[in-house]
Protein backbone atom coordinates (compact mmCIF):
# COMPACT_ATOMS: atom_id res chain seq x y z
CA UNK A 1 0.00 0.00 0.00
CA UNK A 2 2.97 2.37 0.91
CA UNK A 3 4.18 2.02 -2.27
CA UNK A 4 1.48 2.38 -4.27
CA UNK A 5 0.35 5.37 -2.17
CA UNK A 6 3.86 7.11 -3.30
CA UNK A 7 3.44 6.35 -6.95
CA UNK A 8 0.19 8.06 -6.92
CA UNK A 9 1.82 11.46 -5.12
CA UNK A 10 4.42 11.24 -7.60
CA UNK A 11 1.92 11.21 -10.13
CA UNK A 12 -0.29 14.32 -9.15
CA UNK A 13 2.93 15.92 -8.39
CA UNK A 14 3.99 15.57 -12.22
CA UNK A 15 -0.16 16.46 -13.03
CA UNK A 16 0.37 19.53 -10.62
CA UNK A 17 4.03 20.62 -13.03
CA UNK A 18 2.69 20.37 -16.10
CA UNK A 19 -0.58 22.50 -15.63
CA UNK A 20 -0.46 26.00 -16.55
CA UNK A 21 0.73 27.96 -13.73
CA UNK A 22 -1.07 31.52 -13.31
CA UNK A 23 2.29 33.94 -13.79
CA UNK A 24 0.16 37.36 -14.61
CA UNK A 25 -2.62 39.03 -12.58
CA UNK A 26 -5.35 40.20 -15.02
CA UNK A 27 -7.47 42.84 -12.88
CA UNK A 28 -10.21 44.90 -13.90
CA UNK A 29 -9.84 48.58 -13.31
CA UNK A 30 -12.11 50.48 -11.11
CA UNK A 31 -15.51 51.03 -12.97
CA UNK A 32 -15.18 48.26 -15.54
CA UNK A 33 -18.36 46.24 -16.27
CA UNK A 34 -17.06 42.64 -17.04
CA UNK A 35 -20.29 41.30 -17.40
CA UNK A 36 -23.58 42.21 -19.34
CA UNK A 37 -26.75 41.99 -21.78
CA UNK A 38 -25.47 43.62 -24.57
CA UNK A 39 -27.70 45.34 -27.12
CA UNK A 40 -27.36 43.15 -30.38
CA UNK A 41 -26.15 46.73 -32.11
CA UNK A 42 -23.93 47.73 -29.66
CA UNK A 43 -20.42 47.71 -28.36
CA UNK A 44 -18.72 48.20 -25.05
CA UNK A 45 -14.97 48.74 -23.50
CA UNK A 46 -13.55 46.70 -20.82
CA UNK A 47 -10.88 47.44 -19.40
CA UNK A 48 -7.92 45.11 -17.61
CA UNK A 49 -4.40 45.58 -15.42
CA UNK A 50 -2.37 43.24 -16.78
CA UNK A 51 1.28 42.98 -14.50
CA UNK A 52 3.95 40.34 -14.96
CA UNK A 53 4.58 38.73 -11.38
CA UNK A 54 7.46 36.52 -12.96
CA UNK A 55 11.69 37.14 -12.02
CA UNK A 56 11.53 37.54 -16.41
CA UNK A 57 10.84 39.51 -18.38
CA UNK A 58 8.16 38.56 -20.67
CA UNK A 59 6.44 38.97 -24.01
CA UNK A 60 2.57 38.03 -23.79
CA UNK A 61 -0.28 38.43 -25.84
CA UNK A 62 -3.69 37.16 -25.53
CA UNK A 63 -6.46 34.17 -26.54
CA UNK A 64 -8.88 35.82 -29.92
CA UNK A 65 -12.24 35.53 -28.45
CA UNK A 66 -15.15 36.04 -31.02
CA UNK A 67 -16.18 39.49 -30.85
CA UNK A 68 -13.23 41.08 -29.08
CA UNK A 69 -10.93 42.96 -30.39
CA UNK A 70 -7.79 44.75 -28.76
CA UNK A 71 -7.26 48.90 -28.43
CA UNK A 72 -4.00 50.07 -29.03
CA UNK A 73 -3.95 53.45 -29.35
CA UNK A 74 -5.10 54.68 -25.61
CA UNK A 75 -2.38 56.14 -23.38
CA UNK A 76 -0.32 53.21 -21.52
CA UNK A 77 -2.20 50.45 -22.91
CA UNK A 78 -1.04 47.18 -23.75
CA UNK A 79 0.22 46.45 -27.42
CA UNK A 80 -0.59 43.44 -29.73
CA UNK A 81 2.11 41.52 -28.65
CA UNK A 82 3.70 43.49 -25.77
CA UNK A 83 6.21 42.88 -23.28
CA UNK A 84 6.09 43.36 -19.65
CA UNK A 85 9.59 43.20 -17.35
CA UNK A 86 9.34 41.75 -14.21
CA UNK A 87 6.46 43.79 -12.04
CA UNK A 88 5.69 46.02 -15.18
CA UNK A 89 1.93 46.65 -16.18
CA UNK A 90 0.25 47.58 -18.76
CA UNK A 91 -3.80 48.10 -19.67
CA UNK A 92 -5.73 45.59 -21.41
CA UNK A 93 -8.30 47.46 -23.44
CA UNK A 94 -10.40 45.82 -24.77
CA UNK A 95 -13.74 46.21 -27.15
CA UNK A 96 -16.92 44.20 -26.82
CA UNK A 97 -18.88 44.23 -29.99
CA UNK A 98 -21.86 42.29 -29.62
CA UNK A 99 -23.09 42.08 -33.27
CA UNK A 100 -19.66 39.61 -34.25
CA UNK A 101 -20.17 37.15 -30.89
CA UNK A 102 -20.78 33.99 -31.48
CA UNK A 103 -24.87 32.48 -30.56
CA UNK A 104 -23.72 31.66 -27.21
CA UNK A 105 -22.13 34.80 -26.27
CA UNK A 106 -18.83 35.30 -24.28
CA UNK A 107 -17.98 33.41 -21.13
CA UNK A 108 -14.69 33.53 -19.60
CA UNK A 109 -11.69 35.24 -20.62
CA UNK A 110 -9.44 37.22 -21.62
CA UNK A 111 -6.54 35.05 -21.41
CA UNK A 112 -3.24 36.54 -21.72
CA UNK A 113 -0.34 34.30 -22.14
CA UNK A 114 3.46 33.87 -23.11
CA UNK A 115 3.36 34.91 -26.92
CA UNK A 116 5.49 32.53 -29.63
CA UNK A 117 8.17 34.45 -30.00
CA UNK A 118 7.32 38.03 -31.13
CA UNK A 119 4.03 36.78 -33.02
CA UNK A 120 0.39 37.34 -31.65
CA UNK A 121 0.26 33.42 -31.12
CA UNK A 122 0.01 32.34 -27.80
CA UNK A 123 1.68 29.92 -25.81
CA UNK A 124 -1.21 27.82 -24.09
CA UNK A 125 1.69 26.22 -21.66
CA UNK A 126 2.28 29.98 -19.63
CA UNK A 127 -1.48 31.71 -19.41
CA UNK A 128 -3.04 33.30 -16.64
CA UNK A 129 -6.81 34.92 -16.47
CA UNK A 130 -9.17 36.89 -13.94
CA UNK A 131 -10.44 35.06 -10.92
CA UNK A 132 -14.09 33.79 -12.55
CA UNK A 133 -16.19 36.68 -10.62
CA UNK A 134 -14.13 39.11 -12.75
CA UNK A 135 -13.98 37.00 -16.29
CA UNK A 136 -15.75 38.46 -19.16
CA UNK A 137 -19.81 37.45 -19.20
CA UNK A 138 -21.32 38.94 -22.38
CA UNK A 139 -24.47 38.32 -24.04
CA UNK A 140 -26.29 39.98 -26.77
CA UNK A 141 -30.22 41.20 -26.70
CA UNK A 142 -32.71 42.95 -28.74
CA UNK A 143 -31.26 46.07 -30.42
CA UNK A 144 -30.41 49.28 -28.58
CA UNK A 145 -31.34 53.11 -29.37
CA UNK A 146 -28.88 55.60 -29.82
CA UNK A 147 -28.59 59.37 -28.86
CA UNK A 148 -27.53 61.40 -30.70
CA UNK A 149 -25.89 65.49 -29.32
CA UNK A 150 -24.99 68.51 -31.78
CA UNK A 151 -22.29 70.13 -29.55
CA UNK A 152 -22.00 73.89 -30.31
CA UNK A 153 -18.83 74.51 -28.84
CA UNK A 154 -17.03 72.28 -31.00
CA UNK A 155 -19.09 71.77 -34.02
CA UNK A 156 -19.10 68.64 -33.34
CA UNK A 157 -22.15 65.60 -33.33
CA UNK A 158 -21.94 63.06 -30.33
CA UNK A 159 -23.69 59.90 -30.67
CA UNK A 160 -24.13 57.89 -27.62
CA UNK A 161 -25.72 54.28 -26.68
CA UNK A 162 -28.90 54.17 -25.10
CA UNK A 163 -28.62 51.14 -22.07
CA UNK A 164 -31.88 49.02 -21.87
CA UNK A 165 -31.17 49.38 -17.89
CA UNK A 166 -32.30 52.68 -16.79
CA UNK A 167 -32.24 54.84 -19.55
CA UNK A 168 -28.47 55.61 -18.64
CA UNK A 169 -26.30 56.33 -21.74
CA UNK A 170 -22.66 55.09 -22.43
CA UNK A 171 -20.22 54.33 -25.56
CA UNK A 172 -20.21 58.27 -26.06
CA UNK A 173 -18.09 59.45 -28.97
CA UNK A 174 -17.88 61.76 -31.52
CA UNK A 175 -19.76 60.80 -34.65
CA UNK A 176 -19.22 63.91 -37.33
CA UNK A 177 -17.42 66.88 -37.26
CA UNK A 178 -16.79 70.11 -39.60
CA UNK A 179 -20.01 71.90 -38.39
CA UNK A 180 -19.83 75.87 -37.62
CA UNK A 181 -22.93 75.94 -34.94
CA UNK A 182 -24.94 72.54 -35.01
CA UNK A 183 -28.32 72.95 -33.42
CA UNK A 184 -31.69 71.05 -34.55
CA UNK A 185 -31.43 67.31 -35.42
CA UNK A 186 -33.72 64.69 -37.27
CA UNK A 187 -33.32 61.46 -38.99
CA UNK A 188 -36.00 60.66 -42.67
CA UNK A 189 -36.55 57.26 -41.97
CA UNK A 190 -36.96 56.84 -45.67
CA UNK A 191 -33.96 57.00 -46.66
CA UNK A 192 -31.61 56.71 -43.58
CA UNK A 193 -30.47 60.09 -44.08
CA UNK A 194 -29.52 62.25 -40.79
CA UNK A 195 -29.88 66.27 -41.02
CA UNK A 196 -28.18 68.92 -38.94
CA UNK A 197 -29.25 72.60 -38.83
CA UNK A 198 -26.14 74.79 -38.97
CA UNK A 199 -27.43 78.33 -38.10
CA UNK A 200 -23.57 79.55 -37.81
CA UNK A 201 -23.40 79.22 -41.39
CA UNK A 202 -27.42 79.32 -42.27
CA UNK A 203 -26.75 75.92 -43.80
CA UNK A 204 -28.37 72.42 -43.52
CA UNK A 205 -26.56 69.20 -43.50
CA UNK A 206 -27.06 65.71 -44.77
CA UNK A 207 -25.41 62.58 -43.35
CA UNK A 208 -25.83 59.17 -44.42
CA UNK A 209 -27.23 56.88 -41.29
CA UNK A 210 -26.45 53.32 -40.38
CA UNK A 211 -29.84 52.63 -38.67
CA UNK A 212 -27.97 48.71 -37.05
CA UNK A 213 -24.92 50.51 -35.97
CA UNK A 214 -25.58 53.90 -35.58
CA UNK A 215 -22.89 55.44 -37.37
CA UNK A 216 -22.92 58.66 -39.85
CA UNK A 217 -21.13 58.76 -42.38
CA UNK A 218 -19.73 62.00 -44.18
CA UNK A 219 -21.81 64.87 -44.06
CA UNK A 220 -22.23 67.60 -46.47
CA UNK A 221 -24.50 70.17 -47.30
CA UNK A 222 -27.76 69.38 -48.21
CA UNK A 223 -28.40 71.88 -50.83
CA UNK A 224 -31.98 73.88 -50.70
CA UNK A 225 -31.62 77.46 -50.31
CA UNK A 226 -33.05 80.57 -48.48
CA UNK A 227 -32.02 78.99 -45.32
CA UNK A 228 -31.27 82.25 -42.67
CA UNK A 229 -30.14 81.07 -38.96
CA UNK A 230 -31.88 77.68 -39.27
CA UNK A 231 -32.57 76.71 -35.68
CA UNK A 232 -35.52 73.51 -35.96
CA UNK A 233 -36.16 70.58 -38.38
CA UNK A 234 -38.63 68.54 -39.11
CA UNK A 235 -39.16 65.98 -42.14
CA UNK A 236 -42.87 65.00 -42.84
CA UNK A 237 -44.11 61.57 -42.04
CA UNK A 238 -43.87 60.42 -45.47
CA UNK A 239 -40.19 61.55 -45.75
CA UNK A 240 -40.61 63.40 -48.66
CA UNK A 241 -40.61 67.27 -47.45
CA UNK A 242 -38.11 68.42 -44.74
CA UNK A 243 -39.33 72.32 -42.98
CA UNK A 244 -36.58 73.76 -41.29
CA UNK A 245 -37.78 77.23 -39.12
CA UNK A 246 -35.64 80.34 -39.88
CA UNK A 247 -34.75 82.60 -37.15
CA UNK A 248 -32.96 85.24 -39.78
CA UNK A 249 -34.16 88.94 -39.73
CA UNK A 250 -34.63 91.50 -37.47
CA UNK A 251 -35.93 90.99 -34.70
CA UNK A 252 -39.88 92.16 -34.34
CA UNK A 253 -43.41 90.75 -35.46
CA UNK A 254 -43.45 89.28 -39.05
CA UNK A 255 -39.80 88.18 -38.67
CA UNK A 256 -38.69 85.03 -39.65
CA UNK A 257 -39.84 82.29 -42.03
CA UNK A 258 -40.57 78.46 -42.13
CA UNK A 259 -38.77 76.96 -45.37
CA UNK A 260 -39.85 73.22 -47.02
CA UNK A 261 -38.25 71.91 -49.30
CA UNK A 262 -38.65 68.84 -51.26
CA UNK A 263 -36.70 65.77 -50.59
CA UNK A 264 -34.76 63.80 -53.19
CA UNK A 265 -35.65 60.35 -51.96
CA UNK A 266 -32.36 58.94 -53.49
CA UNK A 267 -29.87 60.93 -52.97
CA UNK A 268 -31.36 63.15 -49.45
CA UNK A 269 -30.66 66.58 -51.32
CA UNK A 270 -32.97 69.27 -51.31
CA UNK A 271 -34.55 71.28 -54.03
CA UNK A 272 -37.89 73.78 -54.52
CA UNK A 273 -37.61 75.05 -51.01
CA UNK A 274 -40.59 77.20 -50.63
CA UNK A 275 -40.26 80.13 -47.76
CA UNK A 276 -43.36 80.47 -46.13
CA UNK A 277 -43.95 83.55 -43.48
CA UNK A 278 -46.61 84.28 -40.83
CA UNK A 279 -47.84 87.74 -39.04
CA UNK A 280 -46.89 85.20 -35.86
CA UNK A 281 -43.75 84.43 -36.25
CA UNK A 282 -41.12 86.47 -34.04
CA UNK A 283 -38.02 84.60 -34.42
CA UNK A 284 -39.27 81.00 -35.00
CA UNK A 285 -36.81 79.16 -33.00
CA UNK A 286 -37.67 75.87 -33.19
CA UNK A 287 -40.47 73.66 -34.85
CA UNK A 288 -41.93 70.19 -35.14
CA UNK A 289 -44.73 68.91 -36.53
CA UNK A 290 -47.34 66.27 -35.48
CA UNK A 291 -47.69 62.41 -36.26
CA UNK A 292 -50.09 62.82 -39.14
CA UNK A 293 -47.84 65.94 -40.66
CA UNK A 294 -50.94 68.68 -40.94
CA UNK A 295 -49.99 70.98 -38.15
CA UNK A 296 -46.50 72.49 -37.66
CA UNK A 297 -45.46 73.70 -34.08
CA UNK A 298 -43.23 77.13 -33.95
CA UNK A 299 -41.63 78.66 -30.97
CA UNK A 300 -41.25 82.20 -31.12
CA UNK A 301 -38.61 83.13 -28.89
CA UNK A 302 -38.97 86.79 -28.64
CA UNK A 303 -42.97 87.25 -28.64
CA UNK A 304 -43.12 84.33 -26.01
CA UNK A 305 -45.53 82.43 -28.25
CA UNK A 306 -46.32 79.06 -30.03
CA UNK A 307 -47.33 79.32 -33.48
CA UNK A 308 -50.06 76.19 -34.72
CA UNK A 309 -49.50 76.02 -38.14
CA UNK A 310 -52.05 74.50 -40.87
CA UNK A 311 -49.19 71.93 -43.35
CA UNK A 312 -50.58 71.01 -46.73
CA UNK A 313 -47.18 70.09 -48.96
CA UNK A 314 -45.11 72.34 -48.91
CA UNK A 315 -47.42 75.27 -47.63
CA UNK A 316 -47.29 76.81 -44.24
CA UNK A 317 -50.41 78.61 -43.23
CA UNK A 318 -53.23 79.81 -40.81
CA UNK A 319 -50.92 80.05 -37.78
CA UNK A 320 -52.31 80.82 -34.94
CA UNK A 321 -50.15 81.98 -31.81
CA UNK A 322 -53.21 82.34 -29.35
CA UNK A 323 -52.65 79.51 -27.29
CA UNK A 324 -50.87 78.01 -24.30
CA UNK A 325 -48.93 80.07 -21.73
CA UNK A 326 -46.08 79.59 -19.15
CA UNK A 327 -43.26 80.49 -22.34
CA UNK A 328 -39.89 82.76 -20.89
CA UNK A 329 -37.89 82.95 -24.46
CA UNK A 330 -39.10 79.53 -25.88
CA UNK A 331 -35.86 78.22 -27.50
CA UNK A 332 -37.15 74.75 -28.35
CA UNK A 333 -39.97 72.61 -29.04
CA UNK A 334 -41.11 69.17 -29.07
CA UNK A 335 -44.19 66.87 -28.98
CA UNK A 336 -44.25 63.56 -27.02
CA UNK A 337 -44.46 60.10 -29.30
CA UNK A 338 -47.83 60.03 -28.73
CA UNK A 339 -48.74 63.54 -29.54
CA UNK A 340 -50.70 64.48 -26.58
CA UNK A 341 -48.23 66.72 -25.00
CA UNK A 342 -45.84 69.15 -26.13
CA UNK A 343 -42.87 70.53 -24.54
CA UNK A 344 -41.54 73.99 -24.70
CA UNK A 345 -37.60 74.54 -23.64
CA UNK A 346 -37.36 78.52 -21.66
CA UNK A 347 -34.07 80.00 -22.60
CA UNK A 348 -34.95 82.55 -19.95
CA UNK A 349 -35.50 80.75 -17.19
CA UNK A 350 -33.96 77.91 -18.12
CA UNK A 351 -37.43 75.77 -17.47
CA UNK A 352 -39.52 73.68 -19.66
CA UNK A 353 -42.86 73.96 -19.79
CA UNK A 354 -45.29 71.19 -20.73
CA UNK A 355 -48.75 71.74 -22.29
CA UNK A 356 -51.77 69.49 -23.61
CA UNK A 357 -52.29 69.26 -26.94
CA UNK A 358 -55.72 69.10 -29.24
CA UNK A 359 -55.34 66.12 -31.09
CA UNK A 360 -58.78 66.24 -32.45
CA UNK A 361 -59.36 69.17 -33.26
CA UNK A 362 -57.32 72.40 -34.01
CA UNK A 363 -54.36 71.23 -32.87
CA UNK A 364 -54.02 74.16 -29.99
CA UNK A 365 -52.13 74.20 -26.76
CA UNK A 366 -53.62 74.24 -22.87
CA UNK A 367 -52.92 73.55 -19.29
CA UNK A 368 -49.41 74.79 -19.93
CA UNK A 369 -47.68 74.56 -16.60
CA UNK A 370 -43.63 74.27 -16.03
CA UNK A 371 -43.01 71.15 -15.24
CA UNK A 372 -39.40 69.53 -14.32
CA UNK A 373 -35.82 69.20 -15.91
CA UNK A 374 -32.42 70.92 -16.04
CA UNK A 375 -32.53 72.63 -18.98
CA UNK A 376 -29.83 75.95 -19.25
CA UNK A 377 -29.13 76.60 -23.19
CA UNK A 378 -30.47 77.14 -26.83
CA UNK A 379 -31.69 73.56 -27.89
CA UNK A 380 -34.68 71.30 -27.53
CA UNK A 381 -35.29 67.60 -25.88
CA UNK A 382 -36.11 64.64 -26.99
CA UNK A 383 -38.01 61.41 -26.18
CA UNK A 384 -37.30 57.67 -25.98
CA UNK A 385 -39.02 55.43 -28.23
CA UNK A 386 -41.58 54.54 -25.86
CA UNK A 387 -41.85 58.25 -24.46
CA UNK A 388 -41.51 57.23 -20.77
CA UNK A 389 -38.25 59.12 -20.17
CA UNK A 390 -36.97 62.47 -22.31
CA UNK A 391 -33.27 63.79 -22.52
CA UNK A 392 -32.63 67.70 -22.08
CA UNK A 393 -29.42 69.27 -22.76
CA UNK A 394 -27.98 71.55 -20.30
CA UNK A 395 -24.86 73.88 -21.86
CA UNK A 396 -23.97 75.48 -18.94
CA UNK A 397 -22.94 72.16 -17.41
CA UNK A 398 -22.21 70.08 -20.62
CA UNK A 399 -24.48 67.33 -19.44
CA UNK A 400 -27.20 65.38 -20.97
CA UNK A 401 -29.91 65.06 -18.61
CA UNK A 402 -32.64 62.34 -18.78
CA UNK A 403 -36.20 62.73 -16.62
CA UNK A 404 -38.95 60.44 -16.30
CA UNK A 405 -42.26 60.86 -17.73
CA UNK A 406 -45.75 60.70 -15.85
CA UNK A 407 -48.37 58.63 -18.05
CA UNK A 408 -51.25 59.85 -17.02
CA UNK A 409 -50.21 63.78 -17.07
CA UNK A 410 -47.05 64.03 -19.46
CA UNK A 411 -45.00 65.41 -16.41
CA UNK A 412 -41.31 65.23 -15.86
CA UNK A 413 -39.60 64.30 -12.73
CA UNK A 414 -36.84 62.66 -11.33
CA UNK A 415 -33.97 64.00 -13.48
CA UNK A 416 -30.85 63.12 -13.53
CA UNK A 417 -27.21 63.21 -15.15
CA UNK A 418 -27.78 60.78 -17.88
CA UNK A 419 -23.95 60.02 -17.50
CA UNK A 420 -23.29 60.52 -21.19
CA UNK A 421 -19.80 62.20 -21.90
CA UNK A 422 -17.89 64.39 -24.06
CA UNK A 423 -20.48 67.01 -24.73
CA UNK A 424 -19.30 70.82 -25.60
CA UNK A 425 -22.84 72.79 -25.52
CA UNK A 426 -25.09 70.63 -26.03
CA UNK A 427 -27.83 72.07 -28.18
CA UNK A 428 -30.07 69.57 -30.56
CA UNK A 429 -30.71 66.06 -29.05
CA UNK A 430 -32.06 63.31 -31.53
CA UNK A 431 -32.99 59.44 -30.19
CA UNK A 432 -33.19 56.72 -32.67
């Protein structure tokens, strides 16, 4: 028995030598989710301290996993291979992307071990791993929204992912560039085409829009003309007339215009832009229009008014400005998915004010009380798909914040940061 007792010892002993021995710690940094549903359209960044505990200096590299890919470029991070002396680090950055994983997502991982010589291959002998409460965990879901910023301070257009899990936002980064004073934003579903107001340079912008991914492409200008400080959009339900409100003139009653212009449903250009005027409008701010496309909506920021606008083509008409109340220099405006309520953004007092609709007959405003959100700047909000939380911009704080809405009476409350980042005046806001 003795000596069958030492040949099995000697056994696990030689079992024990030749198993991979754990020679790097692979720690996530503070913050880093390691684990999550992801959004079938959507990607994420994990992040990992990788340090060589070894007497030897060491060149390492890591197991391809389906779906992750490696970030170079980041300040201290770890290259593909990269080499690590004895109790050097490095950071592991890493990219989840949840449209290449495979059907049963990611579990486990990453795995960095001894590289073959100076190649990416690794050495499966050497490897080491996070403990299993801090390996990766990815799945995919349905697919995500995205929200998209115009940033006036840099001319710049954020686009950010929209988390299923409180309406927080993440994966914020910048998405276009080369605008002069980005402000109003909507998206022709026809055509996937994405359109920018530029009232810096009284210009209006078309970029192509990746409706899986969420990415724009180039942007360039539109075309149309008679454009003059553009500050709202809106594109008619059939996507074949986009109305753009123009703040240009000096200031008093009459001022201003509301421009459509037909849509080119091939290549998103515009052409025949009509310029329609109104006795109401007094420096039409913003607009939007309703579900059906017959009434337009046009905040007139010095007369502290709402225009209700008759829409038949291309024709803007019979506005009436005698209804609603509670406006202090009504910068924006926006109706909830359901067209009930609309929302009114106060560049004066920095409040927004929310006021029942008509939906069956003329289309005019009551009940207009202010009702919550941290709103400080010259754009508009905008709704969630299901309308049951809205994001406001605030520029004096370079936040996005989000707000939950009350069913029965369209009210906001509870706002908070909506943790997006990277935002320089936010102005225009846009969720698709």
């Amino acid at each position: 028995m003795k000596l069958r007792h030492a040949f099995l010892l000697l056994i696990l002993s030689g079992a024990l030598q030749a198993a991979p021995q754990a020679k790097f710690t692979v720690v996530p940094t503070a913050g880093t989710v390691t684990a999550a549903l992801l959004p079938s359209n959507f990607k994420q960044n994990v992040q990992y301290l990788v340090t060589n505990t070894t007497q030897t200096t060491r060149t390492l590299t890591t197991v391809p996993i389906a779906g992750v890919s490696q970030i170079t470029t980041e300040a201290g991070a770890c290259q593909a291979p990269f080499t690590l002396a004895p109790q050097q680090s490095c950071l592991l950055d890493l990219e989840i992307n949840a449209s290449q994983m495979s059907a049963s997502g990611i579990l486990g991982g990453p795995k960095v071990c001894k590289a073959q010589g100076d190649s990416t291959n690794p050495d499966l002998f050497l490897c080491s791993e996070p403990s299993p409460a801090q390996s990766l965990g990815f799945s995919s879901t349905s697919p995500g929204q995205f929200v998209f910023v115009a940033n006036q301070g840099s001319g710049t257009l954020s686009s950010c992912q929209l988390g299923s899990e409180g309406r927080l936002l993440g994966g914020c980064s910048v998405a276009a560039t080369g605008f002069t004073t980005p402000e109003a934003l909507t998206i022709n579903p026809h055509n996937n085409m994405l359109y920018v107001t530029d009232s810096g340079a009284s210009t209006l912008s078309r970029c192509p829009f990746d409706r899986t991914t969420g990415t724009v492409g180039a942007c360039v200008d539109a075309g149309g003309s008679d454009f003059d400080l553009p500050f709202g959009v809106a594109i008619s339900p059939d996507g074949s007339i986009l109305y753009a409100s123009n703040g240009g003139g000096a200031v008093g009653v009459g001022t201003g215009s509301v421009s459509a212009c037909d849509i080119d449903p091939t290549t998103g250009n515009l052409s025949g832009c009509v310029n329609n005027r109104s006795a109401t409008f007094d420096l039409p701010s913003d607009m939007t229009i309703n579900n059906t496309g017959t009434r337009a909506y046009v905040s007139n920021f010095t007369a502290n008014t709402i225009s209700v606008c008759n829409i038949v083509g291309t024709t803007v008409t019979s506005c009436d400005d005698s209804s609603g109340n509670n406006f202090d220099g009504p910068e924006g405006i926006m109706l909830s998915p359901s067209g009930a309520y609309a929302y009114i953004t106060n560049n004066t007092s920095n409040t927004v004010t929310r006021c029942a609709v008509d939906t069956t007959g003329a289309g005019l405003l009551s009940s207009c009380v202010v009702t919550e959100g941290n709103f400080d700047g010259t754009g508009n909000l905008a709704f969630n798909l299901l309308g049951d939380v809205a994001y406001i911009p605030n520029e004096a704080l370079n936040q996005l914040f989000m707000c939950s809405v009350q069913s029965e009476t369209g009210a906001l409350f509870n706002c908070v940061d909506s943790l997006g980042s990277g935002f320089d005046r936010p102005a225009g806001v846009l969720v698709r």
